[in-house]
C-alpha atoms as a PDB file:
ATOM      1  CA  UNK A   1      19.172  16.338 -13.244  1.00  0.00           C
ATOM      2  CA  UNK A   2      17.775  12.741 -12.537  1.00  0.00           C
ATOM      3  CA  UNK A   3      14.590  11.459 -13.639  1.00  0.00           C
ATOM      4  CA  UNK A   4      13.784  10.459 -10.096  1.00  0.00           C
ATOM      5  CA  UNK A   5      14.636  14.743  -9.770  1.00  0.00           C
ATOM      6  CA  UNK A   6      12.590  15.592 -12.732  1.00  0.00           C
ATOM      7  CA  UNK A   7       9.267  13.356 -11.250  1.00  0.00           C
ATOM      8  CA  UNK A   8       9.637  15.089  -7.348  1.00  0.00           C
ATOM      9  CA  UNK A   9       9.944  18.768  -9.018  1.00  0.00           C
ATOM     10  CA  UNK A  10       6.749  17.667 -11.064  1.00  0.00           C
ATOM     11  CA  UNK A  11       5.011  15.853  -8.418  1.00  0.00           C
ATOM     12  CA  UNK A  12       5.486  18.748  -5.315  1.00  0.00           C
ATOM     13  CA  UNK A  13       6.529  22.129  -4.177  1.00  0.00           C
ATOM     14  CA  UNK A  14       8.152  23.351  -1.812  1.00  0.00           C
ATOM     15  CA  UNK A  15       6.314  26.510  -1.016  1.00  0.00           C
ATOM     16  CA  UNK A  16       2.604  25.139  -0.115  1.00  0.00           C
ATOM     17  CA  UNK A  17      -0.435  27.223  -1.109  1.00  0.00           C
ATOM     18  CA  UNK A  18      -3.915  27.105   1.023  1.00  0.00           C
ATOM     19  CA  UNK A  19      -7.235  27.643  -0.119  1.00  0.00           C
ATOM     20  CA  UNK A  20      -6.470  27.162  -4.011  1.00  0.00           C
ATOM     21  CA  UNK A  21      -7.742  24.554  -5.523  1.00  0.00           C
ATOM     22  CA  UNK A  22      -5.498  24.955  -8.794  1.00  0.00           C
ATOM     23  CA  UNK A  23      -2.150  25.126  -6.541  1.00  0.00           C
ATOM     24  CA  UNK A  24       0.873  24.089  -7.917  1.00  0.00           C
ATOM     25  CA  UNK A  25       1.535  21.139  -5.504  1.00  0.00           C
ATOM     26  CA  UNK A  26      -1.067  19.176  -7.810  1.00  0.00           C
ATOM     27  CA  UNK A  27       0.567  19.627 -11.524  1.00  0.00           C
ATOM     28  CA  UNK A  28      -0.907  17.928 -14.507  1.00  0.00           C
ATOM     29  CA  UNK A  29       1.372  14.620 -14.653  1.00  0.00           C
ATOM     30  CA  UNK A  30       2.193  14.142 -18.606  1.00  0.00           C
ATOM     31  CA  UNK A  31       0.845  10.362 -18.357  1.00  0.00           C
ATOM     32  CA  UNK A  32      -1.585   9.692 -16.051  1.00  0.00           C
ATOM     33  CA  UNK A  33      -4.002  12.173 -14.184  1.00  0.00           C
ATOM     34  CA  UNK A  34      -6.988  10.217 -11.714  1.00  0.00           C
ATOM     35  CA  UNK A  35      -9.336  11.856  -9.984  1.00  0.00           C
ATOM     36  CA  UNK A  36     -11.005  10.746  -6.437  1.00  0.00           C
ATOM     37  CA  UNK A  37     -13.479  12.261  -3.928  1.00  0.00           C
ATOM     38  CA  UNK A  38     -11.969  13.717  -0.775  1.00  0.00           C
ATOM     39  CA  UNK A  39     -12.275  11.153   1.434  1.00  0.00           C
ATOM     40  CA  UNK A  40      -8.610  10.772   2.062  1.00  0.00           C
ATOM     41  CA  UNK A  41      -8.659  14.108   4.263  1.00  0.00           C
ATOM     42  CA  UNK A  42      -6.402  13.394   7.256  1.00  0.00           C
ATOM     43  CA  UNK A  43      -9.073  13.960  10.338  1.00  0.00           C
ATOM     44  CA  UNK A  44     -11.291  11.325   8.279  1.00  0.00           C
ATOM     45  CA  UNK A  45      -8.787   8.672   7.629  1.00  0.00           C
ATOM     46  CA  UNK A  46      -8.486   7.962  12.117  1.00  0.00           C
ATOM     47  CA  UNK A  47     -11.845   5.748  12.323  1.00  0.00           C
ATOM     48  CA  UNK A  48     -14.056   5.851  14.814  1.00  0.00           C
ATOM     49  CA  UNK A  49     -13.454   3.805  18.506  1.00  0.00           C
ATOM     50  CA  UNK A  50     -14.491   0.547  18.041  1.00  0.00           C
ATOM     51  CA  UNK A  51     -13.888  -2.647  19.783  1.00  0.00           C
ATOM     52  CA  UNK A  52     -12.099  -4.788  17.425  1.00  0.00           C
ATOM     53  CA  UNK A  53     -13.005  -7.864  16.228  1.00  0.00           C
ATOM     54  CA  UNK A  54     -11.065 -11.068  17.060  1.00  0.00           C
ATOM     55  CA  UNK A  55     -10.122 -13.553  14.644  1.00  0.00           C
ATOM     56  CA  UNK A  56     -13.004 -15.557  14.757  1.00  0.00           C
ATOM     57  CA  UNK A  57     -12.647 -19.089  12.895  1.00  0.00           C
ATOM     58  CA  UNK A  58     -10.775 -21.550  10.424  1.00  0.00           C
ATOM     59  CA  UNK A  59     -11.198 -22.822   7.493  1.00  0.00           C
ATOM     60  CA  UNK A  60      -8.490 -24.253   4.831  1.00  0.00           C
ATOM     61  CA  UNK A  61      -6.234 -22.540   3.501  1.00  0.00           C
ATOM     62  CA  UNK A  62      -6.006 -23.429  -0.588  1.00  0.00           C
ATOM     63  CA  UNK A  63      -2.892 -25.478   0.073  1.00  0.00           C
ATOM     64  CA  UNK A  64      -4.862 -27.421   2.657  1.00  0.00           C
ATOM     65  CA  UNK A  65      -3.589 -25.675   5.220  1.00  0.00           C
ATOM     66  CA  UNK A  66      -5.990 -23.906   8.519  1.00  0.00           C
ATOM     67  CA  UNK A  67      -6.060 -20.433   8.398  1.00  0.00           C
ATOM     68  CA  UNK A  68      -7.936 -17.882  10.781  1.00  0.00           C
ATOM     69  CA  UNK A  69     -10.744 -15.901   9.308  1.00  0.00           C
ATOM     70  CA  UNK A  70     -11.356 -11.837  10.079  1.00  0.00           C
ATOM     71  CA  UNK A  71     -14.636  -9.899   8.802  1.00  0.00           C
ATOM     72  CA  UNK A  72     -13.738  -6.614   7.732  1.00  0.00           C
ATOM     73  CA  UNK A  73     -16.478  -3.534   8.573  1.00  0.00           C
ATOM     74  CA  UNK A  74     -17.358  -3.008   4.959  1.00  0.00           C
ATOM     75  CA  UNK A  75     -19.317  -0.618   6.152  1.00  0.00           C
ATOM     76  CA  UNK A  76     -16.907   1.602   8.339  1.00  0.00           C
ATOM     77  CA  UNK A  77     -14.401   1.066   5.129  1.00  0.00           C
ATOM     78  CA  UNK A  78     -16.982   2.303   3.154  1.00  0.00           C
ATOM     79  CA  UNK A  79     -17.898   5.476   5.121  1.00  0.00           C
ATOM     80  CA  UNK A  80     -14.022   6.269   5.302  1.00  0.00           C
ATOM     81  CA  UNK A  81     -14.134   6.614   1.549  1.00  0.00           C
ATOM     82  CA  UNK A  82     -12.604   2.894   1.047  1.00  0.00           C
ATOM     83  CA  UNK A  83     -13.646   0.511  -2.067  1.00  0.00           C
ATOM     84  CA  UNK A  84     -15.697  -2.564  -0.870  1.00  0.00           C
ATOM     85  CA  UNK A  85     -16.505  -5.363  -3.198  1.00  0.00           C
ATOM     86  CA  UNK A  86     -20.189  -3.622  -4.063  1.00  0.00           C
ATOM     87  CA  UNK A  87     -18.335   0.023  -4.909  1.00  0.00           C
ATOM     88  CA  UNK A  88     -17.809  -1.171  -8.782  1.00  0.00           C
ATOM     89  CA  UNK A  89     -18.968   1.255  -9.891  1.00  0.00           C
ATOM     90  CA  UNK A  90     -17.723   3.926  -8.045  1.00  0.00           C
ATOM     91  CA  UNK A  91     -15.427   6.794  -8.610  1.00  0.00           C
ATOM     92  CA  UNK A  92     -12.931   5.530  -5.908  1.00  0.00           C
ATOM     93  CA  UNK A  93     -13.120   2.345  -7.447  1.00  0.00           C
ATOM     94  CA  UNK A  94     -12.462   3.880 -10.903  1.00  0.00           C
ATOM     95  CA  UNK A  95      -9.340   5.339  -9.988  1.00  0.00           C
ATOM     96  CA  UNK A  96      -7.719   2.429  -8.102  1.00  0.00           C
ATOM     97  CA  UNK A  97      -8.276   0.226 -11.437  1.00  0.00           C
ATOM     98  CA  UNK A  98      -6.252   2.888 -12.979  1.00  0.00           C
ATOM     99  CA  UNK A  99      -3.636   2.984 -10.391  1.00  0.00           C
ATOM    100  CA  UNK A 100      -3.222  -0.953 -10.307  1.00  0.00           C
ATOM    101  CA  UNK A 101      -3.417  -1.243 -13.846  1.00  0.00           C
ATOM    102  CA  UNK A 102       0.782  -0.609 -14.814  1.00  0.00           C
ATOM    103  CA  UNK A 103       1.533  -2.777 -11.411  1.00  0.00           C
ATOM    104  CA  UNK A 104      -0.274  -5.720 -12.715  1.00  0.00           C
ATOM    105  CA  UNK A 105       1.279  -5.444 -16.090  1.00  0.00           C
ATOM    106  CA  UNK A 106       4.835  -5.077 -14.614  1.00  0.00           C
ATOM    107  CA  UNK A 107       4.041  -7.797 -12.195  1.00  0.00           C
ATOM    108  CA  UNK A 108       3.134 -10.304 -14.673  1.00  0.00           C
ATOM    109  CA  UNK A 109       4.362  -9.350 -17.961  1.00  0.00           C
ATOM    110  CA  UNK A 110       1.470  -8.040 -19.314  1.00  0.00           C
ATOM    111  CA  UNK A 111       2.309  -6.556 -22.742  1.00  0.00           C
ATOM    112  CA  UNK A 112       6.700  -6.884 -22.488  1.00  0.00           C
ATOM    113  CA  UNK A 113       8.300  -8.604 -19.797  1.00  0.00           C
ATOM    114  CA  UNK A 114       7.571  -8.749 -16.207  1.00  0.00           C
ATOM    115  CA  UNK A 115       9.908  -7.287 -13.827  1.00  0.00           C
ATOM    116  CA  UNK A 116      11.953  -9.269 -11.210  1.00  0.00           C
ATOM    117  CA  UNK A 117       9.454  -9.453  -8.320  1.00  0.00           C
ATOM    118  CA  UNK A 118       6.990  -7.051  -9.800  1.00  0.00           C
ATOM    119  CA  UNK A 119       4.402  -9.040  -7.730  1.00  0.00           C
ATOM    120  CA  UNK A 120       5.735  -7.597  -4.361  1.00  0.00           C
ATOM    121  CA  UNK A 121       4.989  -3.978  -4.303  1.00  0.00           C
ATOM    122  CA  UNK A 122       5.491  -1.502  -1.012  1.00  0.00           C
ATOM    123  CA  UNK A 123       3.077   1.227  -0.674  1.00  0.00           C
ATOM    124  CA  UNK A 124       5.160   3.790   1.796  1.00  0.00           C
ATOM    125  CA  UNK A 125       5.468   7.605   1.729  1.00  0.00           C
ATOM    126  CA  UNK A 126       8.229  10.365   2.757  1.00  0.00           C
ATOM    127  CA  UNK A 127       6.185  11.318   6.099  1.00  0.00           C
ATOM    128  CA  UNK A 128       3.699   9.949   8.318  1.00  0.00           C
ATOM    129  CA  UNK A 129       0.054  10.719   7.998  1.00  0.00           C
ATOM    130  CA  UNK A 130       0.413  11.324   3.854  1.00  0.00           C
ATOM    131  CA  UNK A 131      -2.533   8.376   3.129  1.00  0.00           C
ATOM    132  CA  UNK A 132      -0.503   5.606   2.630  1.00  0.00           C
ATOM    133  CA  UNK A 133      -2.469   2.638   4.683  1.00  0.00           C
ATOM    134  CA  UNK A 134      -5.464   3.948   2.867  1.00  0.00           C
ATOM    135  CA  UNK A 135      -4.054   3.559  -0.019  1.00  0.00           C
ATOM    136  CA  UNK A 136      -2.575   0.362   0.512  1.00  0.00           C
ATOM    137  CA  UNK A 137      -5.873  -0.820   1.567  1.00  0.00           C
ATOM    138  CA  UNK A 138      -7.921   0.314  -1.485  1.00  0.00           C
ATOM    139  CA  UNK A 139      -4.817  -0.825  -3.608  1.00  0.00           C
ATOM    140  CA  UNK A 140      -5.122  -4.588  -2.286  1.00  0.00           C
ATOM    141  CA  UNK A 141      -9.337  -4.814  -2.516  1.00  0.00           C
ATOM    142  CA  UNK A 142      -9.104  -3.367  -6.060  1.00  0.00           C
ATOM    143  CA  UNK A 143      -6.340  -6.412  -7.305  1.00  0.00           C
ATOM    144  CA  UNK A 144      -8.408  -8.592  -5.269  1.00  0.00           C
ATOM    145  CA  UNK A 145     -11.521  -7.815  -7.701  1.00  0.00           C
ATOM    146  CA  UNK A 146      -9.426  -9.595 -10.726  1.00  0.00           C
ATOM    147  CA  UNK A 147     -10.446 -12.733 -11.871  1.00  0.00           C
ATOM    148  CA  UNK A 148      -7.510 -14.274 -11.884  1.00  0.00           C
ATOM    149  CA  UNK A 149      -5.074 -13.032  -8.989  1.00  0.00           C
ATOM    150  CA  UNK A 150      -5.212 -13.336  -5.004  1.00  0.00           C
ATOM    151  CA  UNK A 151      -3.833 -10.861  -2.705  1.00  0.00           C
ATOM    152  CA  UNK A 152      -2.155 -10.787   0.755  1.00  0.00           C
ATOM    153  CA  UNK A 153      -1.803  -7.807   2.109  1.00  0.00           C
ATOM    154  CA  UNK A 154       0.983  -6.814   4.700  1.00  0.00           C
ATOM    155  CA  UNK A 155       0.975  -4.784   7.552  1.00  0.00           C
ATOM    156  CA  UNK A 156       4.975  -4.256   7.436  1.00  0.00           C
ATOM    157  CA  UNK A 157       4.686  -0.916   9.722  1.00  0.00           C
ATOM    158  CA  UNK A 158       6.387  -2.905  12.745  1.00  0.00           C
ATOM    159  CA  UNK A 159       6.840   0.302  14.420  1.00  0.00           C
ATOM    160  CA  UNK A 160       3.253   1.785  14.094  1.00  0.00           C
ATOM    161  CA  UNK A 161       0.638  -0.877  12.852  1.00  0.00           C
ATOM    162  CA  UNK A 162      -2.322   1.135  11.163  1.00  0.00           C
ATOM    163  CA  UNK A 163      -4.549  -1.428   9.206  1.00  0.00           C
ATOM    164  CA  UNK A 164      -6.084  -3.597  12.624  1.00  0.00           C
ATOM    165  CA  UNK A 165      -7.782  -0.177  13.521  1.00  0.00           C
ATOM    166  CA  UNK A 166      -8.684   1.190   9.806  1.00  0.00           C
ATOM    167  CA  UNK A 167     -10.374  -2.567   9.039  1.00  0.00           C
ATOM    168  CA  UNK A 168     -11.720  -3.268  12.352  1.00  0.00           C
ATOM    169  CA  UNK A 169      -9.925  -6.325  13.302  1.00  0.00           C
ATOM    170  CA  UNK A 170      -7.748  -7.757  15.220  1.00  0.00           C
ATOM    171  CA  UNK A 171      -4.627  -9.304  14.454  1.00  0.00           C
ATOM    172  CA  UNK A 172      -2.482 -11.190  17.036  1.00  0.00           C
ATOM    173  CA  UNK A 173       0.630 -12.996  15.646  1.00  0.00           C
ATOM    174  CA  UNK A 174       2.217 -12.096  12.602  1.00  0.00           C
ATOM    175  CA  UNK A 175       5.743 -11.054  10.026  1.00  0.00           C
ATOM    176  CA  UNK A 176       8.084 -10.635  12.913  1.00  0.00           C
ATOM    177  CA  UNK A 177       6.811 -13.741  14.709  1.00  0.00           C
ATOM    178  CA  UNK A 178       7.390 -15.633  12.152  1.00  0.00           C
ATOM    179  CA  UNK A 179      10.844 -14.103  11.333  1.00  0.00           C
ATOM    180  CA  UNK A 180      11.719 -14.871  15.005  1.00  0.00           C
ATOM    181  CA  UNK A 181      10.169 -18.454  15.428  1.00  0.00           C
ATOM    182  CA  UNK A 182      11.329 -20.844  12.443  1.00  0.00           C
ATOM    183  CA  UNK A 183       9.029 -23.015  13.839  1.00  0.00           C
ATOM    184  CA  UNK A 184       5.811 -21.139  13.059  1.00  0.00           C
ATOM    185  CA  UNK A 185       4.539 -21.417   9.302  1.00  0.00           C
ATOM    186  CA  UNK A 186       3.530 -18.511   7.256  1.00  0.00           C
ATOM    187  CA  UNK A 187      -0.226 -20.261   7.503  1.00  0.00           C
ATOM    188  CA  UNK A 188      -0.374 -19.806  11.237  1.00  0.00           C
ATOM    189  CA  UNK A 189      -0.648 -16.678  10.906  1.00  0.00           C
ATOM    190  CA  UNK A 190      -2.460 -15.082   7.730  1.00  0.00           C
ATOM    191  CA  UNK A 191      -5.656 -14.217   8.218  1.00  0.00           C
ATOM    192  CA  UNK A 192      -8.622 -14.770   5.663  1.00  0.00           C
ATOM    193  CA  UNK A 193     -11.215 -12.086   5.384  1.00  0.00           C
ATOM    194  CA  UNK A 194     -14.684 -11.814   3.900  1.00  0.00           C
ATOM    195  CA  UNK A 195     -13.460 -10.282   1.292  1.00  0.00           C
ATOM    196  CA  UNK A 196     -13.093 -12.981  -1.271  1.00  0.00           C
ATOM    197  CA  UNK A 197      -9.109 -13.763  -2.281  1.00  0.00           C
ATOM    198  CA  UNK A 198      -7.580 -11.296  -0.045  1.00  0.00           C
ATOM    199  CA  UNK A 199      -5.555 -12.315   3.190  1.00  0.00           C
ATOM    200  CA  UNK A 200      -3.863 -10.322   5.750  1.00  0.00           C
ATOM    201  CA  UNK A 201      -0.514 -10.582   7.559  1.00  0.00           C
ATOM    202  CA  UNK A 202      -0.600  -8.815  10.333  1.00  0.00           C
ATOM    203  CA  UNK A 203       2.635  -6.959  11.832  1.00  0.00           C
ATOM    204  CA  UNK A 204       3.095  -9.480  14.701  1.00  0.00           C
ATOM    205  CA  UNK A 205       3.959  -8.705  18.108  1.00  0.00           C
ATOM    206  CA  UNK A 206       6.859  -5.417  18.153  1.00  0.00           C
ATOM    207  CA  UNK A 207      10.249  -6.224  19.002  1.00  0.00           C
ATOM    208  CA  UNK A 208      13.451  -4.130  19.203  1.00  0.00           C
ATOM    209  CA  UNK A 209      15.295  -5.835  16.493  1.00  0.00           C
ATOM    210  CA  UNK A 210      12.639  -5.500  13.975  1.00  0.00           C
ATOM    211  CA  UNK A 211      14.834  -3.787  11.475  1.00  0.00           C
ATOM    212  CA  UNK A 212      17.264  -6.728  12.247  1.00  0.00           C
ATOM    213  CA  UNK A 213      14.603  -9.027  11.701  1.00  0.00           C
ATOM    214  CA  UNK A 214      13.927  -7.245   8.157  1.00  0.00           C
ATOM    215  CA  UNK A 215      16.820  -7.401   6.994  1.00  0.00           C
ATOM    216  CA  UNK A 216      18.078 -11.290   8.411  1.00  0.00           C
ATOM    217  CA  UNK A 217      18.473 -14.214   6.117  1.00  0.00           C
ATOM    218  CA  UNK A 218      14.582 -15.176   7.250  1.00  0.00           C
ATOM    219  CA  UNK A 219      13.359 -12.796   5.710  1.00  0.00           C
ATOM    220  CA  UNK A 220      15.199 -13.062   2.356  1.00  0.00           C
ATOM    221  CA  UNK A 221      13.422 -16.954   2.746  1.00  0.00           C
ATOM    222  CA  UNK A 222       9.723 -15.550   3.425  1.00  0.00           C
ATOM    223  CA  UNK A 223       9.983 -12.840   0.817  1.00  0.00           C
ATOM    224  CA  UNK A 224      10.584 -15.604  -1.425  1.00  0.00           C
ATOM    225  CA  UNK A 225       7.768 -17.897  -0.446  1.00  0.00           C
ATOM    226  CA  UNK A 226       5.918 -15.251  -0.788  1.00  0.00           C
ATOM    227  CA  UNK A 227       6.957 -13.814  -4.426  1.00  0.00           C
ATOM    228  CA  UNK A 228       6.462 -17.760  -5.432  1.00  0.00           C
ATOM    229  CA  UNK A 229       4.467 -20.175  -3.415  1.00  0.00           C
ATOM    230  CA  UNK A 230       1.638 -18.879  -6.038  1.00  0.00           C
ATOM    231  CA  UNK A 231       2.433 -17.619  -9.466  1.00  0.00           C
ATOM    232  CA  UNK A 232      -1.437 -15.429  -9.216  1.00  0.00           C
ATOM    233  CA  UNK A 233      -0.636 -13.667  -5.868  1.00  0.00           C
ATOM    234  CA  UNK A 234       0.223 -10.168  -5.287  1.00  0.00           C
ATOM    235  CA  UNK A 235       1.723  -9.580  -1.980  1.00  0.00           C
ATOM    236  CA  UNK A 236       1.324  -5.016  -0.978  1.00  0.00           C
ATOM    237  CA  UNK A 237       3.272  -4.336   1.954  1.00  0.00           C
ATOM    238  CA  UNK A 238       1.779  -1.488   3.895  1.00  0.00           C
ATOM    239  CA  UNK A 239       5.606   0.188   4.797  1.00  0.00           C
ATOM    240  CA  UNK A 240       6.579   2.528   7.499  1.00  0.00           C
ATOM    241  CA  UNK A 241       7.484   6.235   6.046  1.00  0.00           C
ATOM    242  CA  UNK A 242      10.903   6.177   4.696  1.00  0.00           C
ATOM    243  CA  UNK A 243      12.264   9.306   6.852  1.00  0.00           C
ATOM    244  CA  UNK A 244      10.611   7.953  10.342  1.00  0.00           C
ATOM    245  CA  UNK A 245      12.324   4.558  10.830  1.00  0.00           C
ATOM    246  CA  UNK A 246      14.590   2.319   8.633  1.00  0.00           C
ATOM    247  CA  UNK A 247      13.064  -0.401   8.644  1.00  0.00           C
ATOM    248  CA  UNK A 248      11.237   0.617   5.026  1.00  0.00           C
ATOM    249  CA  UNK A 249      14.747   1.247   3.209  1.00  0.00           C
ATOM    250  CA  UNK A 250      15.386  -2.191   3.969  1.00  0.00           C
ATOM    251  CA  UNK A 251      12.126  -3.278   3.054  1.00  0.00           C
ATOM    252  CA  UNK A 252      12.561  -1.951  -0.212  1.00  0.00           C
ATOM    253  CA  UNK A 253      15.418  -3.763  -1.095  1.00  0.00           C
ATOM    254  CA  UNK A 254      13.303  -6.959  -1.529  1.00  0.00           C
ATOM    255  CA  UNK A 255      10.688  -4.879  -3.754  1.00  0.00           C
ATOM    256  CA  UNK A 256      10.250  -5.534  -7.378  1.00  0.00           C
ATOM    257  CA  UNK A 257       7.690  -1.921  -7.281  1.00  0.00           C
ATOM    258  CA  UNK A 258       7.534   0.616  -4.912  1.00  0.00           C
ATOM    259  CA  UNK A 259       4.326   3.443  -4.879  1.00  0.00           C
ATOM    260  CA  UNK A 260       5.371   6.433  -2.904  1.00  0.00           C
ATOM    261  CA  UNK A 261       2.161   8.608  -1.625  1.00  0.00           C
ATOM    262  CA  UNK A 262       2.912  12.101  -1.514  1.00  0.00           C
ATOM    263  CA  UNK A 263       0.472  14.372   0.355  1.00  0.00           C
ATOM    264  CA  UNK A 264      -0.161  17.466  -1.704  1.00  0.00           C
ATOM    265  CA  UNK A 265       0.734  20.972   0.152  1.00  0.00           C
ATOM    266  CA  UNK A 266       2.524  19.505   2.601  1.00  0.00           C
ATOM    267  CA  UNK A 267       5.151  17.364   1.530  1.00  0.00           C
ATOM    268  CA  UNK A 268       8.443  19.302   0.587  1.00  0.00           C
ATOM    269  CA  UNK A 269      10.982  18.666  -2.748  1.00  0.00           C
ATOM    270  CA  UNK A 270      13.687  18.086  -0.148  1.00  0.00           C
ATOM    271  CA  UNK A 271      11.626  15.509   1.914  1.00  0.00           C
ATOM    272  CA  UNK A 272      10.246  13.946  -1.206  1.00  0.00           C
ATOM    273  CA  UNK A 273      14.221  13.727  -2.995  1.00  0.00           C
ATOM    274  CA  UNK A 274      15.555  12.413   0.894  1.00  0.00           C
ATOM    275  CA  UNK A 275      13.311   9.419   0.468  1.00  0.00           C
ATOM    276  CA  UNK A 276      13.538   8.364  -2.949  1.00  0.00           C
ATOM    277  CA  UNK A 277      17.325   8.469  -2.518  1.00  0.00           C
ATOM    278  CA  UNK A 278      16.532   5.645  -0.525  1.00  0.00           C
ATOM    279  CA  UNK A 279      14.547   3.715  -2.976  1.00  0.00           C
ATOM    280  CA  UNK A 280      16.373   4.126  -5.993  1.00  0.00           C
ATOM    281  CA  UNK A 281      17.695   0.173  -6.122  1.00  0.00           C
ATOM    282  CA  UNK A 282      13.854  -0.851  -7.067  1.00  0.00           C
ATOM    283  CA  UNK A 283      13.324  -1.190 -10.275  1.00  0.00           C
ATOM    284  CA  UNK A 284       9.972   0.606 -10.761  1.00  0.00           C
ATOM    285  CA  UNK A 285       9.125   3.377  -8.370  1.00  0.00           C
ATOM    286  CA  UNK A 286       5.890   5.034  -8.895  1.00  0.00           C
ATOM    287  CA  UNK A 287       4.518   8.514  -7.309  1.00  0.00           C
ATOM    288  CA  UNK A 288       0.362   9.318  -6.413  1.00  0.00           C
ATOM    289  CA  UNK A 289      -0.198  12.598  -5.066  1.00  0.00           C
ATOM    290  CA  UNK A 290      -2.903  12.131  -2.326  1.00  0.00           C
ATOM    291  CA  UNK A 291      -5.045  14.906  -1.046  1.00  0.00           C
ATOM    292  CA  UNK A 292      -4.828  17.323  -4.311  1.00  0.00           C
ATOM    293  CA  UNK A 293      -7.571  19.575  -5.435  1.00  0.00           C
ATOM    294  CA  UNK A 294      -7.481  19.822  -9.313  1.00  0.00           C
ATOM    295  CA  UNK A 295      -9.984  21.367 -11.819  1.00  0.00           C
ATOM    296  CA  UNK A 296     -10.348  18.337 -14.839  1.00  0.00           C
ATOM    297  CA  UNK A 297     -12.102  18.839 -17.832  1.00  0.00           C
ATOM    298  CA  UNK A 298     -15.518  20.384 -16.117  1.00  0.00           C
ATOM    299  CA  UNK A 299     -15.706  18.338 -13.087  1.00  0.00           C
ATOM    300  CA  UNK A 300     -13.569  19.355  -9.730  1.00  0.00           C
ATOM    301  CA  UNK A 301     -12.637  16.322  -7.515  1.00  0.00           C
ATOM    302  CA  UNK A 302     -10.039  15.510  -5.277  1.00  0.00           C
ATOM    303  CA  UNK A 303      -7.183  13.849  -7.228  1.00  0.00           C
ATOM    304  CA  UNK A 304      -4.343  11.489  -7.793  1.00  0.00           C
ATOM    305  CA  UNK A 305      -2.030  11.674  -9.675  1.00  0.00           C
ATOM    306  CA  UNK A 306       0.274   8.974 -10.856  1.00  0.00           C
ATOM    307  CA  UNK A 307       3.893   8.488 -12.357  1.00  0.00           C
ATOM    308  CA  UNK A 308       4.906   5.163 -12.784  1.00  0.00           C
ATOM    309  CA  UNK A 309       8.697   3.965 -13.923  1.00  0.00           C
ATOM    310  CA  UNK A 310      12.137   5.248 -12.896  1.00  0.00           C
END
């Protein structure tokens, strides 16, 4: 049996349990066990209707170049359950600096060597609807809070773009624009947000060759701007599901980390194993089990769950 076997018969089971808090679809994982409050429930996660807002003004870029600025709802993100730059202190915020934790180390070399592209990391999941965005979202403010590193996060879910309605904003051109116009720079189209050192790239307008477009020689070029135009910046690409489209295999070929969400109770061993067959070129794949009830020490919250290496 393969450790990538070993980690999905750990991580979920096939025969879901309701109503028990202690099921076995949320084992104790031998090296890391985080707990978080239960805002990642589905029906919460689709935020209310709201206008969006459009990209308002510019302002240089830190290369000099003008870049379009977006204001996040910090408060809507907040009422979802989502870290915002005054949530410190709280137990979402807690967990996420333990979930970015062994991706910052991998991505720079902190304490052994760094791992070949360790600073692009894909947040994607088996199935849609298993938390990923919201994780990808929380993920990218919590690496944003370091002192020393930026972050740009991705919307690379060309099919079904989730973060313009989950932030509040919206986000006009984008990846596959610039993948299919060589003359538009990678500054046209990031957007800065209020939320100091973290930039957005939105999915661009949809086209019918977007899993061409993934996998063409332009985007072996803008994955490696990316990686290196700036040695501090961590680049999370929100991905599709890996058993809805294929454009997230061939995402993941570019990856130096992957973190698979898997929804507790629902997610099966056979859909789990399907998708990280997938994703077993990257390097580092690591698992959090979203939605998972789990009794701690003498506290009960709503869990993750991480397992990080191959």
């Amino acid at each position: 049996m393969s450790i990538i076997e070993k980690a999905a018969n750990k991580l979920v089971s096939t025969e879901p349990v309701s109503g028990q808090p202690d099921s076995p679809a949320a084992p104790a994982i031998e090296k890391t066990a985080n707990r978080i409050e239960a805002a990642m429930q589905r029906e919460r996660l689709q935020p209310e209707p709201r206008e969006p807002q459009p990209a308002a003004s510019a302002r240089p870029d830190v290369d000099g170049v003008s870049s379009m600025q977006v204001e996040i709802d910090l408060k809507r993100l907040a009422h979802m359950g989502g870290i915002t730059p005054d949530s410190e202190r709280s137990q979402i915020a807690e967990e996420f600096r333990l979930i970015k934790r062994p991706l910052l180390a991998n991505a720079f070399g902190q304490g052994g060597s760094a791992v070949k592209n360790g600073n692009l990391i894909m947040v994607t999941s088996s199935l849609p609807g298993e938390g990923k965005s919201f994780c990808s979202i929380n993920l990218a403010i919590s690496i944003a809070s370091e002192m020393e590193r930026t972050v740009l996060l991705v919307d690379a879910d060309i099919a079904r773009p989730r973060l313009p309605e989950y932030l509040g904003v919206r986000m006009g051109k984008g990846l596959l624009d610039v993948l299919r116009d060589e003359s538009l720079a990678l500054s046209d189209v990031m957007l800065r947000t209020n939320i100091p050192k973290l930039s957005l790239l939105p999915a661009g307008r949809s086209d019918r060759h977007g899993t061409e477009l993934l996998a063409s020689s332009a985007m072996t070029r803008l994955i490696s701007d990316l990686a290196n135009r700036y040695p501090d910046r961590v680049i999370i690409f929100d991905s599709p599901p890996l058993l809805s489209t294929s454009e997230a295999s061939v995402l993941a070929t570019h990856m130096g980390q992957i973190v698979m969400v898997v929804e507790a109770e629902r997610t099966s061993q056979e859909a789990l194993k399907e998708a990280l067959s997938q994703i077993e070129s990257c390097e580092v794949i690591g698992m959090v089990l979203n939605k998972a009830t789990a009794l701690l020490g003498n506290d009960n919250y709503y869990g993750y769950y991480g397992s990080y290496g191959k």
